[in-house]
Protein backbone atom coordinates (compact mmCIF):
# COMPACT_ATOMS: atom_id res chain seq x y z
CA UNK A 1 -32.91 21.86 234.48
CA UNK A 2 -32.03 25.06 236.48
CA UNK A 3 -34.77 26.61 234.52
CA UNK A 4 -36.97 23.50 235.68
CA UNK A 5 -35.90 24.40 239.46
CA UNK A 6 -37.18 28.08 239.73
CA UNK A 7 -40.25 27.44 238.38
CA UNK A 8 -40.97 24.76 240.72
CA UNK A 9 -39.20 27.25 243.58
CA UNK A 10 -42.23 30.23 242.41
CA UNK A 11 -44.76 27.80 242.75
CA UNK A 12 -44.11 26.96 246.11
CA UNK A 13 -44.07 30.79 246.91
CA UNK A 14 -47.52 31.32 245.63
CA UNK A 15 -48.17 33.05 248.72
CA UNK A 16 -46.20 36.15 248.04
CA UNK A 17 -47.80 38.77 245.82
CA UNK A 18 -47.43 39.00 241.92
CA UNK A 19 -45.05 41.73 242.16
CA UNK A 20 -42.74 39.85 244.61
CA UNK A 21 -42.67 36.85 242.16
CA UNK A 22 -42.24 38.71 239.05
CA UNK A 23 -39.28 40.80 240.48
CA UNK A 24 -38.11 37.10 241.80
CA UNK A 25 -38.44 35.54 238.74
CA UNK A 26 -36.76 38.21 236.73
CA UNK A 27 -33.42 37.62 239.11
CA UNK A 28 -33.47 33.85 238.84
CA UNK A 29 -33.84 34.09 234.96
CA UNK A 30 -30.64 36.30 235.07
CA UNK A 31 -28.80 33.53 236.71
CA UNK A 32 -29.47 31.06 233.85
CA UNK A 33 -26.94 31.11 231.14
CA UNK A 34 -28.18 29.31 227.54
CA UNK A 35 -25.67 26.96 226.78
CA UNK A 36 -23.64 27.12 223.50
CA UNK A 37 -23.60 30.68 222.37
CA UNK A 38 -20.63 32.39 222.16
CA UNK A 39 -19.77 35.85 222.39
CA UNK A 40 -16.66 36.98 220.53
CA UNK A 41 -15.16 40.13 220.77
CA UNK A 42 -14.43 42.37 216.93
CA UNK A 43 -11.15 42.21 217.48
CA UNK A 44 -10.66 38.42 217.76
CA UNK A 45 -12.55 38.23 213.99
CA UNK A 46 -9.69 41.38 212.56
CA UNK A 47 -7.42 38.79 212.29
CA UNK A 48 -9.68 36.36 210.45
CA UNK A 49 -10.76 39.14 207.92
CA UNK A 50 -7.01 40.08 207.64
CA UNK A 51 -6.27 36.21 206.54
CA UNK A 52 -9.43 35.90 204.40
CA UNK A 53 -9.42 38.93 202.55
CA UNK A 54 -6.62 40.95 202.65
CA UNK A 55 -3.73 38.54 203.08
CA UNK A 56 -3.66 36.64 199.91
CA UNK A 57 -1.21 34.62 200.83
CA UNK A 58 -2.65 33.18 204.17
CA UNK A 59 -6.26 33.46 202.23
CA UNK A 60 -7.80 30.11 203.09
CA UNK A 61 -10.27 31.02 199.67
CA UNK A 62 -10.12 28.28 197.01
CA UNK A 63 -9.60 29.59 193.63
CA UNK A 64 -11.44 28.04 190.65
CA UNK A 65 -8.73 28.48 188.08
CA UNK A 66 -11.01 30.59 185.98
CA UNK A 67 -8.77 34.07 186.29
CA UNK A 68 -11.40 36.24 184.99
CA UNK A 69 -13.71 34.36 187.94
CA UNK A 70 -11.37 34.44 190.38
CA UNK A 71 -10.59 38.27 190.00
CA UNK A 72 -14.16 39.24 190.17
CA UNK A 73 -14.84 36.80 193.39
CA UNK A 74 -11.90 35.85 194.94
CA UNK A 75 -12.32 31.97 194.96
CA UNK A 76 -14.82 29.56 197.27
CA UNK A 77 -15.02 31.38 200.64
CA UNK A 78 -14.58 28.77 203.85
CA UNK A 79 -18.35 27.94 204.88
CA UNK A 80 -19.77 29.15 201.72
CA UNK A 81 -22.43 27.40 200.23
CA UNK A 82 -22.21 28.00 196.36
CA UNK A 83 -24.68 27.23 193.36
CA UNK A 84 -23.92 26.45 189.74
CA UNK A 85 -27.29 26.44 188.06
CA UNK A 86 -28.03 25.86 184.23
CA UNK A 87 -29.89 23.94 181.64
CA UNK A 88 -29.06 20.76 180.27
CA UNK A 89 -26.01 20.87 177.40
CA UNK A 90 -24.95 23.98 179.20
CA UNK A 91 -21.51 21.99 180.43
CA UNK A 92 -21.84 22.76 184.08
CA UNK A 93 -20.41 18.85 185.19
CA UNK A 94 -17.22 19.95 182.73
CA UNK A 95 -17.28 23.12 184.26
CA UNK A 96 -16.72 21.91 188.21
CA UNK A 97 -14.08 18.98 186.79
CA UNK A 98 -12.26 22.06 185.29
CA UNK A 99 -12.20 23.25 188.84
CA UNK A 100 -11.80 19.95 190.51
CA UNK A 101 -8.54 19.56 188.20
CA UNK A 102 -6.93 23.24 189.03
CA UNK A 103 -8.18 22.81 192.99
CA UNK A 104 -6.16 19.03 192.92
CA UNK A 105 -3.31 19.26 190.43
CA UNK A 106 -2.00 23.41 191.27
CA UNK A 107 -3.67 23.88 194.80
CA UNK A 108 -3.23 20.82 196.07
CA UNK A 109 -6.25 20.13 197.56
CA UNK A 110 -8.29 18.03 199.25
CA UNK A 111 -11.07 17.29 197.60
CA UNK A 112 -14.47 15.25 197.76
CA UNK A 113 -17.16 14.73 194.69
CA UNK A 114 -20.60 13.34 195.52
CA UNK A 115 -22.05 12.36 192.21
CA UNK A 116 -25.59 11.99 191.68
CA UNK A 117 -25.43 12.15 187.89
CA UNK A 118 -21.94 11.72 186.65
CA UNK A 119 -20.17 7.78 187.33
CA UNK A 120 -16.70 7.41 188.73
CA UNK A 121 -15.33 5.87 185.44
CA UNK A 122 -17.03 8.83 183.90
CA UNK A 123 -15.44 11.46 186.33
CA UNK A 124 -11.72 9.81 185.93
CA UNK A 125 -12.15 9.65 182.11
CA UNK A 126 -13.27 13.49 181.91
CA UNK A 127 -9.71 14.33 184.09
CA UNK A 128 -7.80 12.04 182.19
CA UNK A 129 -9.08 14.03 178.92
CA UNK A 130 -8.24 17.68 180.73
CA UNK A 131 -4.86 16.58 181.54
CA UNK A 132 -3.64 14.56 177.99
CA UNK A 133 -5.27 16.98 175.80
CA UNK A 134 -7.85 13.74 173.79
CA UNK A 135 -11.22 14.66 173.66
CA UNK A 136 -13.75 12.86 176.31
CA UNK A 137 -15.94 12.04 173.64
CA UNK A 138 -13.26 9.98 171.91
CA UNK A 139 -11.69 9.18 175.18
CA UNK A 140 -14.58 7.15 176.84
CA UNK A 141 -15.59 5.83 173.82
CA UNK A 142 -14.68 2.00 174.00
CA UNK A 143 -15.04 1.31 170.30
CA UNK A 144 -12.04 3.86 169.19
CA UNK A 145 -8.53 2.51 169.21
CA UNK A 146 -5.66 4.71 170.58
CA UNK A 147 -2.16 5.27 168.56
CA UNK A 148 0.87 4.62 170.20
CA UNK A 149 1.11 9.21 171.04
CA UNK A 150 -2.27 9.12 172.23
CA UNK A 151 -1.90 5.83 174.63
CA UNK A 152 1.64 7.52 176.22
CA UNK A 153 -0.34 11.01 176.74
CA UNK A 154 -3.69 8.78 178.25
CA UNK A 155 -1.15 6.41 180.39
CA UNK A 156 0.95 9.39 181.55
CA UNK A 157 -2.07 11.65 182.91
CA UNK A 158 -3.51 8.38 184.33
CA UNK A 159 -0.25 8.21 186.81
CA UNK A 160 -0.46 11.65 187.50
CA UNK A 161 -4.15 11.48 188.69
CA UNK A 162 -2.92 8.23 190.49
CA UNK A 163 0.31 9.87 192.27
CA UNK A 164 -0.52 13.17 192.92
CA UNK A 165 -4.36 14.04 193.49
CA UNK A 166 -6.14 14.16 196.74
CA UNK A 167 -9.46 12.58 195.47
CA UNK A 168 -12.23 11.01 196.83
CA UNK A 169 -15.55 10.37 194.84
CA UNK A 170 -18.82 8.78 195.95
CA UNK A 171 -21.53 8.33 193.29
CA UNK A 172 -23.78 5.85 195.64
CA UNK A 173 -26.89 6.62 194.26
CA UNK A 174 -30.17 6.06 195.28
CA UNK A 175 -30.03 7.46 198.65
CA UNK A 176 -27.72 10.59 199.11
CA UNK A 177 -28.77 12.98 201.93
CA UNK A 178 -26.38 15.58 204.22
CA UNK A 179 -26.04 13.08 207.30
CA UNK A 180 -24.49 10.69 204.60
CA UNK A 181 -22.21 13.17 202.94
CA UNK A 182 -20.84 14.42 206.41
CA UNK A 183 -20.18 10.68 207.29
CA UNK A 184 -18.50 10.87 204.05
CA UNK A 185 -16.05 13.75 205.38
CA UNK A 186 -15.53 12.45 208.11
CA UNK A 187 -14.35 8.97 207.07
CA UNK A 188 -12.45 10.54 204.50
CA UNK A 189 -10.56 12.79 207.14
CA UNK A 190 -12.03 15.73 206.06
CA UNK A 191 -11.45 17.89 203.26
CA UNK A 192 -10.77 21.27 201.87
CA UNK A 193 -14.24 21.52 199.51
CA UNK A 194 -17.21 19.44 198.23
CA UNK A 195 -18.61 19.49 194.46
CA UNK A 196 -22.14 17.63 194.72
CA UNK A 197 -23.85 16.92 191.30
CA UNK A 198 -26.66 17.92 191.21
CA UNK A 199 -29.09 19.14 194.20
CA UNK A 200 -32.15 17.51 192.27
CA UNK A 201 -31.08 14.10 193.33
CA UNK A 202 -30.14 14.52 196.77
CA UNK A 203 -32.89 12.47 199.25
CA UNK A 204 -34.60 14.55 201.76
CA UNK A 205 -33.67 14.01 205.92
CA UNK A 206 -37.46 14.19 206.21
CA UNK A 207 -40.68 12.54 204.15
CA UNK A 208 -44.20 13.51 202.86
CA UNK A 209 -43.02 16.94 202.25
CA UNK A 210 -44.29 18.93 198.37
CA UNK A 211 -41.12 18.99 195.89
CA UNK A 212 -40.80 23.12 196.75
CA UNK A 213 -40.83 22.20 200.31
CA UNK A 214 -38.32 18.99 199.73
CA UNK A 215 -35.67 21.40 198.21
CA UNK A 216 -36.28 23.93 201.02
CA UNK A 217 -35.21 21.47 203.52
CA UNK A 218 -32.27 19.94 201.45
CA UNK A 219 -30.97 23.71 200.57
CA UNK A 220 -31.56 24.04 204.11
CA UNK A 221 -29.36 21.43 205.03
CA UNK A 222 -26.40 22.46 203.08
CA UNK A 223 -26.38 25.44 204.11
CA UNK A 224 -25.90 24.32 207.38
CA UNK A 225 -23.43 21.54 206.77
CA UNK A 226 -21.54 24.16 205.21
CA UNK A 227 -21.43 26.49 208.16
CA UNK A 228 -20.93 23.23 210.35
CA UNK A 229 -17.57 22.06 208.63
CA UNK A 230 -16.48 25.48 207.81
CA UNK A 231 -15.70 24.46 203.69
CA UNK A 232 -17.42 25.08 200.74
CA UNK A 233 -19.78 23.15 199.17
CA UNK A 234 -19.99 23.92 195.41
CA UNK A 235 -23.40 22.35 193.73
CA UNK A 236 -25.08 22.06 190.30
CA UNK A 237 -28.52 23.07 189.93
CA UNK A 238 -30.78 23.25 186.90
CA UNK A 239 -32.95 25.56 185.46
CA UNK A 240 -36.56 25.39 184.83
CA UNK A 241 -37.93 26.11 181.33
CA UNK A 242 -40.60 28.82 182.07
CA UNK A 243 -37.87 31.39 181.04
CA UNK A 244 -37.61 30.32 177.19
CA UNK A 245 -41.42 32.14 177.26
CA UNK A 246 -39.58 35.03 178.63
CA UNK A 247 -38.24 37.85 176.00
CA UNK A 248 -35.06 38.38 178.02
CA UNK A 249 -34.17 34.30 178.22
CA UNK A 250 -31.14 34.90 180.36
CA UNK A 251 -31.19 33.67 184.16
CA UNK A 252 -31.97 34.99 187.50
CA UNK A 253 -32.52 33.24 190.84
CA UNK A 254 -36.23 33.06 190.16
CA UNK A 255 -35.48 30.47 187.48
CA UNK A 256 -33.83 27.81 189.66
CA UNK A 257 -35.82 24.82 189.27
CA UNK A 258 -37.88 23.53 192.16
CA UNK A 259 -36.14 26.46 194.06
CA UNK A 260 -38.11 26.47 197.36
CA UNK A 261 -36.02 29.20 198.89
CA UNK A 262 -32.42 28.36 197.68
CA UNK A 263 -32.10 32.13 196.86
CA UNK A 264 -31.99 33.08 200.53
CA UNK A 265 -29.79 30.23 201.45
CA UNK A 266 -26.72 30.34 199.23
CA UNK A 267 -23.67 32.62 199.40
CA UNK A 268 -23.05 32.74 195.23
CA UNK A 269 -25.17 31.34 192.65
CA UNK A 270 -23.26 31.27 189.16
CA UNK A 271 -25.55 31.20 186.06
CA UNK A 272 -23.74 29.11 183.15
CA UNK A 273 -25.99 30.84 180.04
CA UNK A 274 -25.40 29.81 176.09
CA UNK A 275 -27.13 32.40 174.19
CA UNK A 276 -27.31 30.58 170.93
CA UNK A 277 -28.49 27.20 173.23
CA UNK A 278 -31.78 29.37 174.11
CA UNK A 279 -32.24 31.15 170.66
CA UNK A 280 -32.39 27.55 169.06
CA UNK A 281 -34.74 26.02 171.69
CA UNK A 282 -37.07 28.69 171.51
């Protein structure tokens, strides 16, 4: 608006000459300050840094519960946006439930799964497995019967699930999109991290777009709802085949499947790569 003003203030001084309005014009435009940007000094961020990365203690990183992992990382950094890519068979929904189980049951966490791929029943059957020690397999499989043990191990990780993790799960499928999961956190109450399985099936905020172009925009997105509620969002990608033709099979960001330009978005992309998987295939 105040921009709005001088203009329409030059244009009635059209008599003066072009130097007069340009050095006029440069000292209005110094009067306008753009809205919304921030200017923080370093030494208000040394005492973020000192929290995030050298305090471990105050660290507001979540840790995976891999030790190896966590030692060479340093857990999920706050606004991170953070892929886990791999083929099919390659276990990369048991690999985030491992995580979802450490980041609930030793963390404490608050935690929220959008599942594109994976039902609720099918979620709270692969925890129930991690934390009685029976196979999933066996475990949602409704034609085996359960001995007496095995019933008091399912029944006892059931109420521990039930008492003491901070849960929430949405697999709403078809439509998933960003506005939708940050309605999600925000009904919830917000949390401490999001898992979303997988990128592939989240719906585009805009249509008539190519499929490279569609996952642009949707990496796009996360990366910004990450930044905008200051967690991090952990998601599953896949892999495209092209690499099998490869001598060297194993993965690099070029092999992300539809990528668009995921590579430039994310913060940590994490490659889950079965040697034997790819020999066989092949």
């Amino acid at each position: 608006y105040r921009l709005t003003l001088a203009v329409d203030e030059m244009i009635s001084k059209n008599s003066r000459s072009p130097g007069e309005i340009k050095s006029w014009l440069s000292d209005e435009l110094e009067k306008i300050e753009l809205p919304g940007r921030e200017i923080i000094r370093i030494q208000d961020i040394d005492v973020k840094f000192e929290e995030q990365y050298l305090d471990i203690e105050e660290s507001k990183n979540i840790l995976t519960g891999f030790k190896k992992l966590d030692g060479l990382l340093g857990g999920f950094r706050p606004g991170s946006y953070n892929l886990i890519a791999g083929d099919r068979s390659t276990g990369k929904s048991t690999f985030i439930l491992n995580m979802v189980n450490y980041i609930c049951d030793v963390l404490k966490k608050k935690i929220l799964i959008v599942s594109l791929e994976m039902g609720n029943p099918e979620i709270l059957g692969n925890l129930v497995s991690l934390n009685s020690g029976i196979d999933s397999s066996k475990l949602l499989n409704p034609s085996i019967k359960f001995s007496e043990n095995e019933l008091i191990k399912i029944n006892n990780a059931r109420a521990k699930i039930y008492d003491n993790y901070k849960l929430f799960l949405d697999d709403n499928t078809p439509r998933t999109d960003t506005f939708l999961i940050e309605d999600l956190y925000n009904r919830i109450g917000g949390v401490d991290i999001i898992f979303i399985d997988y990128l592939g099936l989240l719906t585009p905020t805009t249509k008539g777009y190519s499929m490279y172009e569609t996952i642009t925009n949707i990496s796009r997105d996360l990366r910004s709802l990450s930044k905008r509620l200051n967690i991090p969002l952990v998601v599953i990608s896949s892999l495209n085949r092209e690499r099998l033709r490869r001598q060297d099979k194993r993965p690099n960001l070029s092999d992300l499947r539809d990528s668009g330009n995921i590579e430039y978005d994310i913060d940590l992309c994490l490659f889950l790569y079965r040697e034997a998987l790819d020999n066989y295939e092949s």
